[in-house]
C-alpha atoms as a PDB file:
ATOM      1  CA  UNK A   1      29.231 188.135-120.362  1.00  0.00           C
ATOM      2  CA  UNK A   2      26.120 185.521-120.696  1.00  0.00           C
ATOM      3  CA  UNK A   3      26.603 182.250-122.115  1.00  0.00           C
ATOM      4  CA  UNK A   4      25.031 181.510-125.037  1.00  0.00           C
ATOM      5  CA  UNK A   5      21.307 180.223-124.406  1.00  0.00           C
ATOM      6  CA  UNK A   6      21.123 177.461-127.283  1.00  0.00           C
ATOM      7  CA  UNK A   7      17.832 175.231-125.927  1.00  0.00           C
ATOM      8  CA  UNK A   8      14.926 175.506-123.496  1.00  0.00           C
ATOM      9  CA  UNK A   9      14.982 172.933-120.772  1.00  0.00           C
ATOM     10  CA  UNK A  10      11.726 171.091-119.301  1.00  0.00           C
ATOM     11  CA  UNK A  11      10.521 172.201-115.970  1.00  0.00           C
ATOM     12  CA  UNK A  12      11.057 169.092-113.632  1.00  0.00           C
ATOM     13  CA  UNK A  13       7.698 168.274-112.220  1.00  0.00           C
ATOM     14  CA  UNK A  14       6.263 168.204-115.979  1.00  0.00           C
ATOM     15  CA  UNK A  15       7.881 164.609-115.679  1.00  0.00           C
ATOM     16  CA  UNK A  16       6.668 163.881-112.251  1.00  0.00           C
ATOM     17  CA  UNK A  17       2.925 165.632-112.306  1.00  0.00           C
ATOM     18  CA  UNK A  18       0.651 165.176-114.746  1.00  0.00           C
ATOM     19  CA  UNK A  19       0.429 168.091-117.501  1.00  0.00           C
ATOM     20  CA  UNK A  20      -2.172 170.243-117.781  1.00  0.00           C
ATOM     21  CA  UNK A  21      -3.197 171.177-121.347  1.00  0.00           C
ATOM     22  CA  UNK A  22      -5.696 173.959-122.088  1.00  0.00           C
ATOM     23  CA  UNK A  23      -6.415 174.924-125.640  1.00  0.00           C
ATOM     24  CA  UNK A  24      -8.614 177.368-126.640  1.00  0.00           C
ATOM     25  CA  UNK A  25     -10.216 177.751-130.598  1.00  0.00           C
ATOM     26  CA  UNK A  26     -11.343 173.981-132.326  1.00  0.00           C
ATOM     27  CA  UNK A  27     -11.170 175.277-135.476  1.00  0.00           C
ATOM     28  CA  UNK A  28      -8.992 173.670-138.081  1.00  0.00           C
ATOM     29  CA  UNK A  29      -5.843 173.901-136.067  1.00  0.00           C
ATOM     30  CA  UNK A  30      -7.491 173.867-133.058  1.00  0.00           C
ATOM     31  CA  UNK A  31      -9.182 170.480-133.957  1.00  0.00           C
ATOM     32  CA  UNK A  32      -6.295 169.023-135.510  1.00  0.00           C
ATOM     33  CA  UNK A  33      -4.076 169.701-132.368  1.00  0.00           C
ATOM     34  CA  UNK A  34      -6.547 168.075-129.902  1.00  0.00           C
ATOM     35  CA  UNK A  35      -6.756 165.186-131.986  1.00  0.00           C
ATOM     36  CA  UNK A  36      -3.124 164.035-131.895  1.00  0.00           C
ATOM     37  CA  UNK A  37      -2.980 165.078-128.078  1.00  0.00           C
ATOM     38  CA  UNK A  38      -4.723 161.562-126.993  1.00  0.00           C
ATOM     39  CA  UNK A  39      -1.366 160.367-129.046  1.00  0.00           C
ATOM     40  CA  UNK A  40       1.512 162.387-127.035  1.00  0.00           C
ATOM     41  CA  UNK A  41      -0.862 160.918-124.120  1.00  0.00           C
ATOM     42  CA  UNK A  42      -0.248 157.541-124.708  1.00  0.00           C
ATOM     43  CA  UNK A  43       3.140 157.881-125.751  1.00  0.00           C
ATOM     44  CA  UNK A  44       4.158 159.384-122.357  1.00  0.00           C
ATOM     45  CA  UNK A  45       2.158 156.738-120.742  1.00  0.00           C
ATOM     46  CA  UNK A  46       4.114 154.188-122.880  1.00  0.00           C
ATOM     47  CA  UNK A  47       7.645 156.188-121.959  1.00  0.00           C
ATOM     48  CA  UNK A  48       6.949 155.558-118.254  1.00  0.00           C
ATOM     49  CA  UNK A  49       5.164 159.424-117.622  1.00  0.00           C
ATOM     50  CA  UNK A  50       3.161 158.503-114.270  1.00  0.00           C
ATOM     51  CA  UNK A  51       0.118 160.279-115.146  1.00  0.00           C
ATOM     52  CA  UNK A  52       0.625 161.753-118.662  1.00  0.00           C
ATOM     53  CA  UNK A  53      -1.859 164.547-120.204  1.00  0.00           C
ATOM     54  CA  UNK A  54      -5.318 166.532-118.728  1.00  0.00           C
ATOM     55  CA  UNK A  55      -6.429 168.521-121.013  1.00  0.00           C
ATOM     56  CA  UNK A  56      -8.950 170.889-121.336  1.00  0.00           C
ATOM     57  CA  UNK A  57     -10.555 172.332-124.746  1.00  0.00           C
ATOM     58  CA  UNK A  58     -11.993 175.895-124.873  1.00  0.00           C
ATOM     59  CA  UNK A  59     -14.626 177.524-127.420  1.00  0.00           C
ATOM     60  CA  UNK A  60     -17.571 179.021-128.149  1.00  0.00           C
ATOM     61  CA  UNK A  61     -18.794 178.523-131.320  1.00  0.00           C
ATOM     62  CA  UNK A  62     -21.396 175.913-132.827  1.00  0.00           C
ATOM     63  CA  UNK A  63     -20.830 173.765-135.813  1.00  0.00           C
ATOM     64  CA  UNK A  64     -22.236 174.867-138.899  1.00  0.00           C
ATOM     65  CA  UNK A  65     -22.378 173.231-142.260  1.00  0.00           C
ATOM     66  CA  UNK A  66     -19.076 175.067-143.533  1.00  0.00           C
ATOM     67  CA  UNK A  67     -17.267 173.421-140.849  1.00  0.00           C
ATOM     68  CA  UNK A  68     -17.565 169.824-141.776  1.00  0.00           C
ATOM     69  CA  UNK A  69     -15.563 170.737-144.940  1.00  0.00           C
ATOM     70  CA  UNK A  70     -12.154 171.367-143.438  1.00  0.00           C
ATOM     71  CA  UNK A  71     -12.714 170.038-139.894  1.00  0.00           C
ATOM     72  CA  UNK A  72     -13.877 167.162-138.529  1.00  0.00           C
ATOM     73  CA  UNK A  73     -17.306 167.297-137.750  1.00  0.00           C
ATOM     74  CA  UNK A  74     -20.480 166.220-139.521  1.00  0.00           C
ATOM     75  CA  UNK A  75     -23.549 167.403-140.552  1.00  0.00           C
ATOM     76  CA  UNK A  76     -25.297 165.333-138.166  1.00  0.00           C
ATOM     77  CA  UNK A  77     -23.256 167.776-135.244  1.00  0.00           C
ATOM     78  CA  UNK A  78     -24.378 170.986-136.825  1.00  0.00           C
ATOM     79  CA  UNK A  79     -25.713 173.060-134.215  1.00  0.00           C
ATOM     80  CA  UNK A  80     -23.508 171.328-130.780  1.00  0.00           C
ATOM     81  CA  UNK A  81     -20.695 172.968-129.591  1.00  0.00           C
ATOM     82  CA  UNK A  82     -17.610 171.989-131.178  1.00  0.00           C
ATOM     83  CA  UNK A  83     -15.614 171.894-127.798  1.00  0.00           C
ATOM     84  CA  UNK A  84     -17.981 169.284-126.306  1.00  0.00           C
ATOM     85  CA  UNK A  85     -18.190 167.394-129.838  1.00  0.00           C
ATOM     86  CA  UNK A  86     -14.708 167.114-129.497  1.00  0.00           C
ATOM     87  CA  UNK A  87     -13.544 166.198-126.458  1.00  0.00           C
ATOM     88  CA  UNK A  88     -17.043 163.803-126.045  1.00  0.00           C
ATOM     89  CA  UNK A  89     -15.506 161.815-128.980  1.00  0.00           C
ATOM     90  CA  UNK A  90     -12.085 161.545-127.744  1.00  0.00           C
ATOM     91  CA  UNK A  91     -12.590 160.353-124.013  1.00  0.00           C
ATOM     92  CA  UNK A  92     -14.947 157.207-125.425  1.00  0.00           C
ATOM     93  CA  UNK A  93     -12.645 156.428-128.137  1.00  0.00           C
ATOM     94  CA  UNK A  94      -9.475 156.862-126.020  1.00  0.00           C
ATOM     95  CA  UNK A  95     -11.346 156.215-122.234  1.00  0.00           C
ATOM     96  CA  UNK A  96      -9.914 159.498-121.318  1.00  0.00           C
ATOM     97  CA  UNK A  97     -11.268 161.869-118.632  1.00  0.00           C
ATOM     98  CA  UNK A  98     -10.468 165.532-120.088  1.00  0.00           C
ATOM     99  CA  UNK A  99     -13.005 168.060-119.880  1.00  0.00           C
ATOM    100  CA  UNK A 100     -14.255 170.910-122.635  1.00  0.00           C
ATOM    101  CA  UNK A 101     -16.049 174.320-121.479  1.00  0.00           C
ATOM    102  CA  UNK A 102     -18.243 176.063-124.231  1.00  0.00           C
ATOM    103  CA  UNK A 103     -17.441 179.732-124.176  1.00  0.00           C
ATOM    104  CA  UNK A 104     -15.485 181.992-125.737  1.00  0.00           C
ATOM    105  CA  UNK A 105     -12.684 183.696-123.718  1.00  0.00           C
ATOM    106  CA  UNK A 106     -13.335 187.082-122.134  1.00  0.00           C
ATOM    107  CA  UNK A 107     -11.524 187.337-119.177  1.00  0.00           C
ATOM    108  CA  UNK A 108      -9.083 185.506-117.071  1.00  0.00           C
ATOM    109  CA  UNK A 109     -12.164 183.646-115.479  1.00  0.00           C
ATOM    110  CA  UNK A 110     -12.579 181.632-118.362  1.00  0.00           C
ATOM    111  CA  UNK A 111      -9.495 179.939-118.880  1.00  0.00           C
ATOM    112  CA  UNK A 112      -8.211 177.558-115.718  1.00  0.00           C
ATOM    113  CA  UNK A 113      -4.433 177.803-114.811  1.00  0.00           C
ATOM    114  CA  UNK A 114      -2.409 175.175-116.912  1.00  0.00           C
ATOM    115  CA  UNK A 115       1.370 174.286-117.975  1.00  0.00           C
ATOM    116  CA  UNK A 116       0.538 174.702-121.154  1.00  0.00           C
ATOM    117  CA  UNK A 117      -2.283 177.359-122.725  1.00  0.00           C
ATOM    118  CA  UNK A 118      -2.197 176.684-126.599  1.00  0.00           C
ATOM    119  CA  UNK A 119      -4.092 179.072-128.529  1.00  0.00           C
ATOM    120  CA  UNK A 120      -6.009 178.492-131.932  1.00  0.00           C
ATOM    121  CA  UNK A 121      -7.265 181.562-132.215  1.00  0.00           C
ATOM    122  CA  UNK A 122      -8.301 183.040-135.339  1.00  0.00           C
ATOM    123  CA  UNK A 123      -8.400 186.789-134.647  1.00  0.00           C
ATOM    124  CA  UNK A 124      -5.819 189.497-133.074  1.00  0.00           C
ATOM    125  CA  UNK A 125      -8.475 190.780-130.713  1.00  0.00           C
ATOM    126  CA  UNK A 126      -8.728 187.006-129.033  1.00  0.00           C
ATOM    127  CA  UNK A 127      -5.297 186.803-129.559  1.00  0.00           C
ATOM    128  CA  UNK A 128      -4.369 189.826-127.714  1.00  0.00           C
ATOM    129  CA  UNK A 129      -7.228 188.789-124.469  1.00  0.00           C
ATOM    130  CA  UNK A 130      -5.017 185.611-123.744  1.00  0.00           C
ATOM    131  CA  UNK A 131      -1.950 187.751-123.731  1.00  0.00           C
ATOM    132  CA  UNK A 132      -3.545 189.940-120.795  1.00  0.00           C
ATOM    133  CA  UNK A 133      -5.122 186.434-119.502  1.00  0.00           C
ATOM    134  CA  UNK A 134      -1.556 184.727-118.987  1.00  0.00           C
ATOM    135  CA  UNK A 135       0.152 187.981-117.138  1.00  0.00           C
ATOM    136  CA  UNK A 136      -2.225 187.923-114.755  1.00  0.00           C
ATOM    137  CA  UNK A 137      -0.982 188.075-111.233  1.00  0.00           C
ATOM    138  CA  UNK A 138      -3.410 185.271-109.420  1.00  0.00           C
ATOM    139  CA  UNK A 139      -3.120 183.122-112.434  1.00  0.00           C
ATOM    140  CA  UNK A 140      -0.425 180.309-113.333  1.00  0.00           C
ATOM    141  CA  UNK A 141       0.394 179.905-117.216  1.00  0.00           C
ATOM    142  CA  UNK A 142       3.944 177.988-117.296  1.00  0.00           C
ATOM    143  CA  UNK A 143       4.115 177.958-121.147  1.00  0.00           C
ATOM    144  CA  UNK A 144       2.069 179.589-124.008  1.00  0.00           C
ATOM    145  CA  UNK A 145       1.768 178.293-127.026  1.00  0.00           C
ATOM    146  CA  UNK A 146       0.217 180.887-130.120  1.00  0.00           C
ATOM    147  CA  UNK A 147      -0.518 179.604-133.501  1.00  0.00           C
ATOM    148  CA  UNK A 148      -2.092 181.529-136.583  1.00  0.00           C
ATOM    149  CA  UNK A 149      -2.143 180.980-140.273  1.00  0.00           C
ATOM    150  CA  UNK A 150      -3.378 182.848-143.355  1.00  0.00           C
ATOM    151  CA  UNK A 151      -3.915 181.078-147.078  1.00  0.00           C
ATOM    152  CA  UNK A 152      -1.145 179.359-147.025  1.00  0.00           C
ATOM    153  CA  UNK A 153       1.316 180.039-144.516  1.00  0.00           C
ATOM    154  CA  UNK A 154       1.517 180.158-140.821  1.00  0.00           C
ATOM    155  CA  UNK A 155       3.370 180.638-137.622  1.00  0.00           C
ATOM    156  CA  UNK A 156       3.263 179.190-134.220  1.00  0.00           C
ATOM    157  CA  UNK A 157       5.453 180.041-131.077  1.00  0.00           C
ATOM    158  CA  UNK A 158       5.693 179.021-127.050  1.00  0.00           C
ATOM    159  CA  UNK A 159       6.815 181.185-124.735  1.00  0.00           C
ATOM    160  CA  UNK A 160       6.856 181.946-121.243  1.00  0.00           C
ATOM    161  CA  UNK A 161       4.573 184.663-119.645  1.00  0.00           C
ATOM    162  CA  UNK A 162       5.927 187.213-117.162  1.00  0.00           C
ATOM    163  CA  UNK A 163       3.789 188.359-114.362  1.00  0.00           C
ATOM    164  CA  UNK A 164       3.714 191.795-113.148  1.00  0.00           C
ATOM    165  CA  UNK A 165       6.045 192.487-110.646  1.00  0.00           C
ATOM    166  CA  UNK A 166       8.015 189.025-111.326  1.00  0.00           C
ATOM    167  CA  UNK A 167      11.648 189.747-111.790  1.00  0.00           C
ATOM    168  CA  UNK A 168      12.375 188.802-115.801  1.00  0.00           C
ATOM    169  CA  UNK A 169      14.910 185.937-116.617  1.00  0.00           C
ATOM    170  CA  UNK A 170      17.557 185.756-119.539  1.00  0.00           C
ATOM    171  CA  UNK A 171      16.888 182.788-120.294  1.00  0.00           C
ATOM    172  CA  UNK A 172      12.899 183.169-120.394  1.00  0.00           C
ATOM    173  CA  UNK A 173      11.394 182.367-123.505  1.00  0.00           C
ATOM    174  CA  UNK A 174       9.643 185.602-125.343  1.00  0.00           C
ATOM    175  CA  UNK A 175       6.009 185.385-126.110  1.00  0.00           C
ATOM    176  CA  UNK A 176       4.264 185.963-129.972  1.00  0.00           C
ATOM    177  CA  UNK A 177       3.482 189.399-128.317  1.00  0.00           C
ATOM    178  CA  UNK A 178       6.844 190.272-127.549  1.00  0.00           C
ATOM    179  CA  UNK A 179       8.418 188.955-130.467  1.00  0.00           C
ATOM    180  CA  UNK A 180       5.646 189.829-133.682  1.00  0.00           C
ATOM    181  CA  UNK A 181       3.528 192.650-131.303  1.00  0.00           C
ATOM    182  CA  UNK A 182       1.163 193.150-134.500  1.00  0.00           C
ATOM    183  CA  UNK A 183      -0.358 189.915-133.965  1.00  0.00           C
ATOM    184  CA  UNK A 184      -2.265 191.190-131.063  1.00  0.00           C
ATOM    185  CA  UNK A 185      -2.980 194.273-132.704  1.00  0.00           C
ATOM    186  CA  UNK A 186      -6.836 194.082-133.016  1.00  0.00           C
ATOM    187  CA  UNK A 187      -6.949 197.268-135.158  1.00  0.00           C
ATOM    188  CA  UNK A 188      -5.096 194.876-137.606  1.00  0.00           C
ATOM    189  CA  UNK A 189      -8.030 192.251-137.856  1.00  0.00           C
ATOM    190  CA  UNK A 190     -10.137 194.433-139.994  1.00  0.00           C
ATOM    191  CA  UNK A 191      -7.595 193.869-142.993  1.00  0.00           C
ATOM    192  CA  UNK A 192      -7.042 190.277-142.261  1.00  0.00           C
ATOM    193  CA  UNK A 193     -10.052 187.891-144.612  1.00  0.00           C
ATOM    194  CA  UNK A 194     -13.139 187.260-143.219  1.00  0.00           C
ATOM    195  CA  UNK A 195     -13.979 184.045-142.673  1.00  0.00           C
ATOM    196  CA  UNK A 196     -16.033 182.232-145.832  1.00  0.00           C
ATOM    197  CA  UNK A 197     -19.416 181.899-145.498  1.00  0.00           C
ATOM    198  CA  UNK A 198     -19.693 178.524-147.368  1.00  0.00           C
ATOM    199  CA  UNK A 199     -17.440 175.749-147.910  1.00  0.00           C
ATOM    200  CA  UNK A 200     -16.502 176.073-151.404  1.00  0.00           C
ATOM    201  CA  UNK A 201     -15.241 179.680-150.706  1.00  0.00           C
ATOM    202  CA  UNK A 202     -13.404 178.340-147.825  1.00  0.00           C
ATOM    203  CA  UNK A 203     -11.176 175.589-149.605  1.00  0.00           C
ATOM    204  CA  UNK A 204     -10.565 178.845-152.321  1.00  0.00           C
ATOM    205  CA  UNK A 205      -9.169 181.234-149.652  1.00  0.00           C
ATOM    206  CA  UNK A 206      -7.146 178.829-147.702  1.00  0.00           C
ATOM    207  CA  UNK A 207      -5.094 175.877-148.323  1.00  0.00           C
ATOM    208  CA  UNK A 208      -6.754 172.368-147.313  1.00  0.00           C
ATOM    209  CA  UNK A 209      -3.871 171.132-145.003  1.00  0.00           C
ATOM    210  CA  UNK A 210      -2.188 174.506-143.433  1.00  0.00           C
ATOM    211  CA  UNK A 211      -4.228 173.574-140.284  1.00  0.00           C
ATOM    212  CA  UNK A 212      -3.033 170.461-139.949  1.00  0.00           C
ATOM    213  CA  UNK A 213       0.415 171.116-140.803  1.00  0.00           C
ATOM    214  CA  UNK A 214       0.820 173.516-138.056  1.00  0.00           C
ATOM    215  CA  UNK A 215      -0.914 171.304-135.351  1.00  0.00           C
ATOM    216  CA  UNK A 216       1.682 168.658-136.182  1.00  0.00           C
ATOM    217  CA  UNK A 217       4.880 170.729-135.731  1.00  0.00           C
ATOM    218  CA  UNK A 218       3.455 171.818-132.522  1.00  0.00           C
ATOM    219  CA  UNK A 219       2.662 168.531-131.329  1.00  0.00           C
ATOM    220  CA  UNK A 220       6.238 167.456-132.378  1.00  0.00           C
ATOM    221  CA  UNK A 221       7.882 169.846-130.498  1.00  0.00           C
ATOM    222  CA  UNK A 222       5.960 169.106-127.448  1.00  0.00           C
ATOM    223  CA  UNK A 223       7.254 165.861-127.758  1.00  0.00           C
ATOM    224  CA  UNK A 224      10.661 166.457-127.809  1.00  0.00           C
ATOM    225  CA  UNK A 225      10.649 168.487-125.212  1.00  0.00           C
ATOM    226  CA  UNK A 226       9.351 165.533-123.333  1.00  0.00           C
ATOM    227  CA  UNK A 227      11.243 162.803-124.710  1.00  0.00           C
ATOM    228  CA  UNK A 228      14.642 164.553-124.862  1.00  0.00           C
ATOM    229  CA  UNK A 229      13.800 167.383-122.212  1.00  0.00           C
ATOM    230  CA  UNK A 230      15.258 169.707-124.149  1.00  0.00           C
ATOM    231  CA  UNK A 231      14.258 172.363-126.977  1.00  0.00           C
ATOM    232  CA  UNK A 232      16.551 174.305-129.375  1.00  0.00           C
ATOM    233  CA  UNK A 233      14.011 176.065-131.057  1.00  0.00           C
ATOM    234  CA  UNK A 234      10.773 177.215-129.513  1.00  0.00           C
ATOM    235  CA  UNK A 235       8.361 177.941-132.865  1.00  0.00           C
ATOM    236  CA  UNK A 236       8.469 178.206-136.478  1.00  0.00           C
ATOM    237  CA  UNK A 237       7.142 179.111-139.494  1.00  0.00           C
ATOM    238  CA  UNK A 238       5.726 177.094-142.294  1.00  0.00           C
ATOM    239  CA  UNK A 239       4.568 178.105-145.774  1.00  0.00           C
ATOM    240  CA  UNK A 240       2.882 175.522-148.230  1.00  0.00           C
ATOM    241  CA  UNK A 241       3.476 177.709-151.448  1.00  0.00           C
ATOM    242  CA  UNK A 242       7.451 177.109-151.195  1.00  0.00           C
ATOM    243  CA  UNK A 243       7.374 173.461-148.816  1.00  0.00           C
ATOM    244  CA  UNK A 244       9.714 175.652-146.368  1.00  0.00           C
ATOM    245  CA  UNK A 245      10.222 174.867-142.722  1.00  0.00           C
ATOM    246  CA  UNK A 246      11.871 177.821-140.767  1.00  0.00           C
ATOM    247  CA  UNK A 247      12.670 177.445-136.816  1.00  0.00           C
ATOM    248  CA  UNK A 248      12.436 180.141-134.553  1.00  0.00           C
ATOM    249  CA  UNK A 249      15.714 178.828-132.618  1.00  0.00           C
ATOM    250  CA  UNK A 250      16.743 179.641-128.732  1.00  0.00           C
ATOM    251  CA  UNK A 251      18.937 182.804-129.330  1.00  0.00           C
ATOM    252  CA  UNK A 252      18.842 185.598-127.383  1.00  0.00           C
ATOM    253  CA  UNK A 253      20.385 187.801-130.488  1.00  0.00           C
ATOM    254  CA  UNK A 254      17.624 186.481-132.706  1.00  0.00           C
ATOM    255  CA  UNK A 255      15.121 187.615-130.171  1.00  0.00           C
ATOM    256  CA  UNK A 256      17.180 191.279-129.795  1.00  0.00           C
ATOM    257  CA  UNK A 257      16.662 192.065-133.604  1.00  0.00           C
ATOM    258  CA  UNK A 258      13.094 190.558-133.887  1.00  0.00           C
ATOM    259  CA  UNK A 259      12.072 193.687-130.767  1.00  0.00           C
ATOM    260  CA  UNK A 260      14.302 195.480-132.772  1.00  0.00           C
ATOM    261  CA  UNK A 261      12.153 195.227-136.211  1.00  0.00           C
ATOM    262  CA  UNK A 262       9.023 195.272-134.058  1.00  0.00           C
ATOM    263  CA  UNK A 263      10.268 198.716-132.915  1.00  0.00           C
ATOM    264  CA  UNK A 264      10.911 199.961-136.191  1.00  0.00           C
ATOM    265  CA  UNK A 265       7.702 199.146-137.353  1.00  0.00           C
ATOM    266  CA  UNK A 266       5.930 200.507-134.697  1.00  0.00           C
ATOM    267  CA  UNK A 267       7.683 203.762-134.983  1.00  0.00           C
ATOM    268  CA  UNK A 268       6.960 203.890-138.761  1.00  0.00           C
ATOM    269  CA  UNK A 269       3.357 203.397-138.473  1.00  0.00           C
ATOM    270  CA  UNK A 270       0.912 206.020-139.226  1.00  0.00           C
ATOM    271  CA  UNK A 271      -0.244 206.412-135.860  1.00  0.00           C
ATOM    272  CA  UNK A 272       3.193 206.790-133.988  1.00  0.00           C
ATOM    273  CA  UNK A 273       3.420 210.042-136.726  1.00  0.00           C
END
């Protein structure tokens, strides 16, 4: 019989090498998370990390007038890509050297290999393109990190990508596919809200700070898996309506009946009929 898997350890040249960061999506979460990364930077730096963080910040889109409500850009950036706003700001305020690429994410070409892909995506059709991205077989994603949110609640989850034709491990941690399949259901995106089209409706259909709330958990428990090299959970879930915290905790049997529901549901659906 197994032991019990109760944490996630840190792979051992993530304290010797410098870590490679990719995230992809700067919109509210995706903005809020690259701004504290300059901060797990210099704390790793400060913790006696040789090289600390390279990171690498991936989208597409423009700034437009709705976004410099709830993220932070201003109407004087309307119109530049929010990757190379971003990451232009950080390296002169911080004298860092990371690097942004404006483009939204089609194929495994567009995303470079990394320990850590984080994505802030805000669809199940990108979504469910980085899954296929991160199994690829000439491609190298040690860790992937998924986040999402709706009014005012949200998820996020890391977990480790299997390659086709690599032999599975026990104690490999489940991706947001594997665990909650329907968030890379794309079908699924044509019931989920459209995004406002002005920035009053915007602070009406979604909380102000569920964004930031979920870039902060995830950039705490990147840095406790650095500082105490060790994880006991590997995600969460947050929901501003009750103030409730819930941990998606290293268990094997909590991973069983979470494929298990996932089954049921799948099985249940009108199309499986």
């Amino acid at each position: 019989m197994p032991k019990p898997l109760t944490a996630h350890r840190i792979k051992h040249w993530m304290l010797r090498d410098r870590i490679t960061i990719v995230v992809v999506g700067c919109g509210g979460t995706g903005a809020a998370l690259i701004s504290g990364l300059p901060y797990l930077h210099h704390a790793l730096l400060a913790a006696g990390h040789p090289s600390g963080i390279k990171a690498c910040v991936i989208d597409g889109d423009r700034i437009t007038e709705t976004n410099c409500v709830r993220q932070p850009f201003t109407l004087s950036e309307v119109g530049l890509y929010k990757a190379q706003v971003l990451v232009n700001r950080l390296n002169v305020f911080w004298g860092l050297d990371w690097c942004a690429i404006p483009t939204h994410v089609r194929c495994g070409r567009d995303v470079p290999d990394c320990d850590f892909l984080i994505s802030c995506v805000d669809t199940r059709a990108a979504r469910a393109t980085l899954a296929k991205v991160t199994r690829l077989k000439t491609r190298k994603f040690h860790l992937w990190i998924d986040t999402g949110n709706n009014a005012d609640s949200g998820q996020f989850v890391m977990g480790e990508p299997i390659r086709p034709g690599r032999k599975d491990r026990s104690t490999r941690l489940p991706c947001i596919d594997e665990l909650f399949p329907q968030m890379t259901k794309a079908s699924l995106d044509r019931r989920d809200s459209l995004p406002a089209c002005s920035a009053a409706a915007a602070l009406i259909e979604q909380e102000p700070y569920i964004n930031q709330s979920i870039a902060q958990l995830v950039l705490a428990m990147l840095a406790r898996l650095f500082r105490h090299g060790e994880l006991s959970y590997h995600g969460g879930f947050i929901n501003l309506a009750t103030g409730r915290v819930n941990p998606l905790p290293v268990d094997r049997g909590v991973w069983a009946r979470l494929r298990s529901a996932a089954k049921k549901v799948k099985r249940s659906s009108p199309k499986s009929r």
